[in-house]
N, C-alpha and C. Protein backbone atom coordinates (compact mmCIF):
# COMPACT_ATOMS: atom_id res chain seq x y z
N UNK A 1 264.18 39.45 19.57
CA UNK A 1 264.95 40.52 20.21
C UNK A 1 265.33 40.13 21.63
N UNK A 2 264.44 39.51 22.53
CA UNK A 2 264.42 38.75 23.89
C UNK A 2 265.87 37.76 23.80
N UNK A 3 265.66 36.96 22.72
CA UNK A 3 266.70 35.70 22.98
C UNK A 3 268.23 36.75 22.60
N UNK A 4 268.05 37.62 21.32
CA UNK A 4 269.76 38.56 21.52
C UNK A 4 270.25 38.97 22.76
N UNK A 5 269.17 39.56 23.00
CA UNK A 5 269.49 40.39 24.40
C UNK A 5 269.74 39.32 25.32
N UNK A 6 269.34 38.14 25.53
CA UNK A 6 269.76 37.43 27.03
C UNK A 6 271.42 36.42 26.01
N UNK A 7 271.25 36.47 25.24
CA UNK A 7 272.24 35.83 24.84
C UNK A 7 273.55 36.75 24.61
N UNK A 8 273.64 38.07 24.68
CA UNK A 8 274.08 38.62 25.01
C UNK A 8 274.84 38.74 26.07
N UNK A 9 273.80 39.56 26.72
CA UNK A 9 273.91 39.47 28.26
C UNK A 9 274.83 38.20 29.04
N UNK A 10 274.67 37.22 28.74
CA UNK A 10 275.38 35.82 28.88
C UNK A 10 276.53 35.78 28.55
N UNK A 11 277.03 36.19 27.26
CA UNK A 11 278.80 36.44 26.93
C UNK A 11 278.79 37.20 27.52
N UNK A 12 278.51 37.98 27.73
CA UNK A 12 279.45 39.48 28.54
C UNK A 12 279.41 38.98 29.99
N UNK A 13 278.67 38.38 30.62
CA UNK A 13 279.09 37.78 32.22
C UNK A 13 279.85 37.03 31.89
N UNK A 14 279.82 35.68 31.14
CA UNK A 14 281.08 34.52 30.78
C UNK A 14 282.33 35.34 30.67
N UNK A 15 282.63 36.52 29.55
CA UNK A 15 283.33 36.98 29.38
C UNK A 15 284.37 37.86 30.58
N UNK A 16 283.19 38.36 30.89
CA UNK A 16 283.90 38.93 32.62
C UNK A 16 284.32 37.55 33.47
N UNK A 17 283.85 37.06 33.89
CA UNK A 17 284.31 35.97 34.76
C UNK A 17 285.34 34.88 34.11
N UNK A 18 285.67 34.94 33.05
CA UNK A 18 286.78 33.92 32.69
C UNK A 18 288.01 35.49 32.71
N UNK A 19 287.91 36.55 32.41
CA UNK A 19 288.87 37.78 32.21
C UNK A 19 289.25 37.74 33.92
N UNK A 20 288.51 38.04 35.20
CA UNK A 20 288.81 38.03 36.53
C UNK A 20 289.39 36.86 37.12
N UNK A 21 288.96 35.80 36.33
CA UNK A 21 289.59 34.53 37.13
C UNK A 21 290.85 34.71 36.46
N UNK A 22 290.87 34.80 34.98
CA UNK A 22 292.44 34.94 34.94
C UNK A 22 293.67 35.95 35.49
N UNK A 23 292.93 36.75 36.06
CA UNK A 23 293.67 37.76 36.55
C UNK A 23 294.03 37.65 38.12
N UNK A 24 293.38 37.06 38.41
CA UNK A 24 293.63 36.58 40.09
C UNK A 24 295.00 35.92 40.39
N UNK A 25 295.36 35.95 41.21
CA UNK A 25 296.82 35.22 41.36
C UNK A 25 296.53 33.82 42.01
N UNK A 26 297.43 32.95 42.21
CA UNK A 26 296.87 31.37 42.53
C UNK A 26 297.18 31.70 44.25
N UNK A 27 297.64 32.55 45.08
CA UNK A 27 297.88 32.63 46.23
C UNK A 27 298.07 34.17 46.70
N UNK A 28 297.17 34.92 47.22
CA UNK A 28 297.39 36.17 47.18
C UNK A 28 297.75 36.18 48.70
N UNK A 29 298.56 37.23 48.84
CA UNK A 29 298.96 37.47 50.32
C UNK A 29 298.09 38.12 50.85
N UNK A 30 297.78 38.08 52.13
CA UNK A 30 296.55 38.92 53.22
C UNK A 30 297.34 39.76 53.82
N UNK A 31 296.86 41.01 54.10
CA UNK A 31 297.66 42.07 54.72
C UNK A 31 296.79 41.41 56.72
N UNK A 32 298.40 41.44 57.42
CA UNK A 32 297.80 40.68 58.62
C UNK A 32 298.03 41.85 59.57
N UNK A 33 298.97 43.06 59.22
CA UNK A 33 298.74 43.77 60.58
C UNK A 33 299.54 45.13 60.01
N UNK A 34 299.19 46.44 61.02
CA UNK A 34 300.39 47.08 60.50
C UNK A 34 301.20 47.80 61.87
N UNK A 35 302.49 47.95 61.66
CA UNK A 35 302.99 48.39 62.60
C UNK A 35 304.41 49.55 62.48
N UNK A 36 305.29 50.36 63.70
CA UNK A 36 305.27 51.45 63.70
C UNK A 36 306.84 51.13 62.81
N UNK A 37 307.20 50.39 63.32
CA UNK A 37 308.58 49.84 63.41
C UNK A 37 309.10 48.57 62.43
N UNK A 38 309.87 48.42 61.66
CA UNK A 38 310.31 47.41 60.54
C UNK A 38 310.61 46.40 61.36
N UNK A 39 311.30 46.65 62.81
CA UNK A 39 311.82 44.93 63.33
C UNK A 39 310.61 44.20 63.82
N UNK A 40 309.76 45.43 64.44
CA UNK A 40 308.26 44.77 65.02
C UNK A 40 307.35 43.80 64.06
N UNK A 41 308.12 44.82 62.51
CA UNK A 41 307.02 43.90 61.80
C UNK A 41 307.40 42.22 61.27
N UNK A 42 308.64 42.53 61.09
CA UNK A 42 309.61 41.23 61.21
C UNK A 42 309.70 40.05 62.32
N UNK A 43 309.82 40.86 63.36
CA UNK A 43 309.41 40.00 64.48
C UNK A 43 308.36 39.35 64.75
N UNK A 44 306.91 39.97 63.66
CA UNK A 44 305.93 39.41 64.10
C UNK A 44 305.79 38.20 63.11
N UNK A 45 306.39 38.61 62.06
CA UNK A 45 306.42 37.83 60.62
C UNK A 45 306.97 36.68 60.99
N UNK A 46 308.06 36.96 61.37
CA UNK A 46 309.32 35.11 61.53
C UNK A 46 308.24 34.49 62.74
N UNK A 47 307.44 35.04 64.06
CA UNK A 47 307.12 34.52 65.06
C UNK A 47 305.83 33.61 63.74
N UNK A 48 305.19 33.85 62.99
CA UNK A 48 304.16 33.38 62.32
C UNK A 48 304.08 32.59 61.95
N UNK A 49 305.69 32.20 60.69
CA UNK A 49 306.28 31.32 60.35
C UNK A 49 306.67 29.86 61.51
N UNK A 50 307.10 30.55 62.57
CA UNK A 50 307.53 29.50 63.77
C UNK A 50 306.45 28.81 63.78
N UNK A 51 305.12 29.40 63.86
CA UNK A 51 304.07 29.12 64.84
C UNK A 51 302.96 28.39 63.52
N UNK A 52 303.98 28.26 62.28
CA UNK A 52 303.02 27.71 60.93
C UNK A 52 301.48 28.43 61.19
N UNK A 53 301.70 29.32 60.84
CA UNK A 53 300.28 30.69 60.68
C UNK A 53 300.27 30.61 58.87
N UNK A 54 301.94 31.06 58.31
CA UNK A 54 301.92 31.47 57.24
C UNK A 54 303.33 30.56 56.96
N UNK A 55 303.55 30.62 55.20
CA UNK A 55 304.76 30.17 54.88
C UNK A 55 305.44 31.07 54.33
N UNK A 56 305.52 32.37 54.34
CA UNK A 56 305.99 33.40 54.12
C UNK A 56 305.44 34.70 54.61
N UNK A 57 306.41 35.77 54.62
CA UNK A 57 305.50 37.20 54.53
C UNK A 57 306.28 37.89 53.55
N UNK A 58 305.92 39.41 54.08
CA UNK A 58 306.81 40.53 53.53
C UNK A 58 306.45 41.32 54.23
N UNK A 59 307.01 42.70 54.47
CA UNK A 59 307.08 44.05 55.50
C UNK A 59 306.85 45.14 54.44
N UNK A 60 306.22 45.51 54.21
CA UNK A 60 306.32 46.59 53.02
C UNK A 60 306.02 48.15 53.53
N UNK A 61 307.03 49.31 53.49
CA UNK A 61 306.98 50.30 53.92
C UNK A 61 306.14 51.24 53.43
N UNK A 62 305.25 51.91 53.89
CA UNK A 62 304.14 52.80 53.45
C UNK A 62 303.35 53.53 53.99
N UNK A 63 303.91 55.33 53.67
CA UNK A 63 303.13 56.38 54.68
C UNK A 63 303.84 56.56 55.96
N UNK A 64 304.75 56.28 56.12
CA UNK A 64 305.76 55.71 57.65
C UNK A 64 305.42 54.59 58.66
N UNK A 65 304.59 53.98 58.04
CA UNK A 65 304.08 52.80 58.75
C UNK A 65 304.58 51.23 58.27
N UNK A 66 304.70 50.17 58.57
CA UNK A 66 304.82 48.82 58.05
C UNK A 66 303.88 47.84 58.21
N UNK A 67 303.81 47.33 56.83
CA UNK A 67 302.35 46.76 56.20
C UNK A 67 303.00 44.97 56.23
N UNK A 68 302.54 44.36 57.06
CA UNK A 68 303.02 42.53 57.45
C UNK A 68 302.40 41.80 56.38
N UNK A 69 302.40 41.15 55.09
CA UNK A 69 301.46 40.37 54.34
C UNK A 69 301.91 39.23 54.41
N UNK A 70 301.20 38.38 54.45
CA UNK A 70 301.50 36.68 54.68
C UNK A 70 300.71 35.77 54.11
């Protein structure tokens, strides 16, 4: 009954952890700041890029605020 149960127990972690890794993306964006104004957030975005911080962002509007991910 000992060895079902841990052998068990064992697929169902394998099983979870191969299901989450596949679900992960290969590069997820970090939310880096938020601010009041769309050019502020732009402005901070392209300055990032200049300054090779990030190789992209996005500004995403939400709640009346702007969300910088990079």
């Amino acid at each position: 009954m000992r060895k079902v149960r841990t052998l068990l127990v064992a697929a169902f972690l394998t099983t979870g952890l191969a299901l989450s890794v596949g679900v992960a993306p290969a590069q997820a964006a970090t939310l880096r700041n938020v601010y009041y104004y769309d050019w502020d957030c732009h402005r901070v975005g392209n300055l990032g890029i200049q300054e090779g911080r990030w190789a992209s962002y996005t500004c995403t509007p939400q709640s009346g605020f702007w969300f910088l991910y990079a």
